[in-house]
Protein backbone atom coordinates (compact mmCIF):
# COMPACT_ATOMS: atom_id res chain seq x y z
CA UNK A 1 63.04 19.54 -85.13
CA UNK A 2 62.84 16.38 -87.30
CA UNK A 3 65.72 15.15 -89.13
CA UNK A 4 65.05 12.32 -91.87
CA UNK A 5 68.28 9.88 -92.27
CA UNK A 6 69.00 7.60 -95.39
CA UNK A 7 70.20 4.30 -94.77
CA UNK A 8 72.18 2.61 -97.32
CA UNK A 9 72.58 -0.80 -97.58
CA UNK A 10 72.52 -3.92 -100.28
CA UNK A 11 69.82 -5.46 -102.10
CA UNK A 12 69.36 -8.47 -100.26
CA UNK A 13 69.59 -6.34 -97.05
CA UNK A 14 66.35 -4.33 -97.39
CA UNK A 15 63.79 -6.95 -95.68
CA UNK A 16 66.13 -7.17 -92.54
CA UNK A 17 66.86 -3.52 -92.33
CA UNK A 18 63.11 -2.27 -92.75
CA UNK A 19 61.80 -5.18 -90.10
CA UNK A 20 64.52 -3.38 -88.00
CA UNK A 21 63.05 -0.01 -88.30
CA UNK A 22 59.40 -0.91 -88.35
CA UNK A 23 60.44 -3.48 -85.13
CA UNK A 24 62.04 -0.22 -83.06
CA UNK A 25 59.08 2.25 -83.87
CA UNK A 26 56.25 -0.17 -83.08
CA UNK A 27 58.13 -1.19 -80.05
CA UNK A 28 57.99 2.72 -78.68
CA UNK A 29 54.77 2.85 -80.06
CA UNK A 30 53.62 0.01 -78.07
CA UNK A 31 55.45 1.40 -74.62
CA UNK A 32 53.69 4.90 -75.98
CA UNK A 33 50.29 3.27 -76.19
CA UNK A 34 50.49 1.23 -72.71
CA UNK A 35 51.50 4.63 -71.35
CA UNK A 36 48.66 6.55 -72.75
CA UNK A 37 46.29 3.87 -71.98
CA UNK A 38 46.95 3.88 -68.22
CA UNK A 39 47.42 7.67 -68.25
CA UNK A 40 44.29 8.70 -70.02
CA UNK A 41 42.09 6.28 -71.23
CA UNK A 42 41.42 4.50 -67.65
CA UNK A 43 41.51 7.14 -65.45
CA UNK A 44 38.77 8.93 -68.01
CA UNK A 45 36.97 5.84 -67.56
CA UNK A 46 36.82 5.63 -64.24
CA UNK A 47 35.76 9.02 -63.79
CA UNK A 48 38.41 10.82 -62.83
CA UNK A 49 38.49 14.78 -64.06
CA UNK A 50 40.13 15.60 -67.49
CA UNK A 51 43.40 17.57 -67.00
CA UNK A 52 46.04 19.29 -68.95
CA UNK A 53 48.48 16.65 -68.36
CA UNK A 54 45.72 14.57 -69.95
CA UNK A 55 45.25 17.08 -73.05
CA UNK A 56 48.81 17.00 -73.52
CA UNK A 57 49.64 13.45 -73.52
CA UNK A 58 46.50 12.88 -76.16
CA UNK A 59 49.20 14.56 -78.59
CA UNK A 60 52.07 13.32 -77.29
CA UNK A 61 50.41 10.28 -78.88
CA UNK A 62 49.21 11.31 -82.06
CA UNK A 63 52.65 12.29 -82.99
CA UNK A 64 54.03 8.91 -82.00
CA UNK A 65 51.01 7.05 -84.48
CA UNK A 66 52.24 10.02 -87.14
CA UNK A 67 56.22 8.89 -86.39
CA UNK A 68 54.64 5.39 -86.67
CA UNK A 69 52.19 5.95 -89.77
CA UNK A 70 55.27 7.97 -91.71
CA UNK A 71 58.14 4.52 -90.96
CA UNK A 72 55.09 2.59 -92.33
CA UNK A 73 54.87 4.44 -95.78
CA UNK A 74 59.01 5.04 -95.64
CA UNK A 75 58.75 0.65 -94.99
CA UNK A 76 56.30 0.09 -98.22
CA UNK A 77 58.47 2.22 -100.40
CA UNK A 78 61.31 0.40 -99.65
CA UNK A 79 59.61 -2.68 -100.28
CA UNK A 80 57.60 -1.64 -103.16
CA UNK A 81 61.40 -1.00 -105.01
CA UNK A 82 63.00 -3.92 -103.35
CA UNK A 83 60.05 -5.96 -105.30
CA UNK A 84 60.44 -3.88 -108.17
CA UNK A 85 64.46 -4.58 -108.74
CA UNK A 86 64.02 -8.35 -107.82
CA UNK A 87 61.86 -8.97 -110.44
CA UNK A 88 63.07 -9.55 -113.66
CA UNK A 89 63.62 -7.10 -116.23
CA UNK A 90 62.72 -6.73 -119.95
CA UNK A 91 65.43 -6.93 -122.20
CA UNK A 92 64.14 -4.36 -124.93
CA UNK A 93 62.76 -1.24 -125.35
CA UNK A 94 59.37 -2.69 -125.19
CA UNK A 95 56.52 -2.03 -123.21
CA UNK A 96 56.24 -6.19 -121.70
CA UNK A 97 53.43 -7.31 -119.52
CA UNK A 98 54.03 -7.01 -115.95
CA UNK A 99 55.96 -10.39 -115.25
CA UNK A 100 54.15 -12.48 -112.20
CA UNK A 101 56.79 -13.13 -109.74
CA UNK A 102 58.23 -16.87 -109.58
CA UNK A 103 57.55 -19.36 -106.14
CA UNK A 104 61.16 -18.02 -104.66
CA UNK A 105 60.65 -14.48 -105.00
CA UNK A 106 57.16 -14.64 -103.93
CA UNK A 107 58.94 -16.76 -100.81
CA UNK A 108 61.18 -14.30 -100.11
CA UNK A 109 58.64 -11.62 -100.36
CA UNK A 110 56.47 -13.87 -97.48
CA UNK A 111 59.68 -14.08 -95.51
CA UNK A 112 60.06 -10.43 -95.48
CA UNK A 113 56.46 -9.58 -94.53
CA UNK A 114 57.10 -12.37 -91.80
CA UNK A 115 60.17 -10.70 -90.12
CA UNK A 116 57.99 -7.01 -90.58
CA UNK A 117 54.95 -7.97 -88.59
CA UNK A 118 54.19 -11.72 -87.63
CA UNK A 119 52.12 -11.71 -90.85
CA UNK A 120 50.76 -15.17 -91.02
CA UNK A 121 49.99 -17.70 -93.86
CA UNK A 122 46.15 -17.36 -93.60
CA UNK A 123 44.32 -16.30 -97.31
CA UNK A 124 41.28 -16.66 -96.16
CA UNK A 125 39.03 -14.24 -96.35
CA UNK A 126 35.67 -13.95 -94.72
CA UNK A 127 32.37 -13.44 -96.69
């Protein structure tokens, strides 16, 4: 059985405790993956028969990417609001345009996305 827990915790605290979270689950995920590589994948490859053991570890390891896939959307939610209550608010009942964040919050957003994921400064796109 699956229990979900909450985590409280300040404002300025939800970068550090999401790269925490997303840093523990792709860790097992990785170990899971190494695992299921050696296990499966290369003995398949080099011919060897398909077994139950086999069978069963090929879900083993869809349920890890669904742990992994479910911390990811739990992670952009928590971002998304952490975003959301950073930038400033209107001060009227007013429908305002959607503000563009300043240089320091879009740092801080970088610095975030850094700690989740080695995300690096490259724009470029190809095309």
């Amino acid at each position: 059985m699956q229990v979900k827990f909450s985590i409280s915790c300040d404002l300025s605290q939800v970068p550090f405790k999401v790269s925490e979270i997303l840093d523990e689950r792709i860790n097992t995920t990785q170990e899971h993956l190494d695992f299921f590589k050696v296990g499966v994948v290369n003995n398949l490859h080099n011919g060897k028969e398909p077994t139950l053991s086999m069978i069963e570890e090929i879900d083993k390891f869809r349920k890890t990417l669904y742990f992994l896939d479910s911390n990811l959307l739990e992670a952009s939610q928590a971002l998304t609001g952490y975003v959301q209550n950073r930038l400033p608010q209107s001060d009227g009942g007013e429908m305002s345009q959607p503000s563009i964040p300043n240089d320091n919050q879009l740092k801080e957003l970088q610095e975030a996305l850094n700690k989740l994921g080695g995300v690096n400064d490259d724009t470029s796109s190809e095309g």
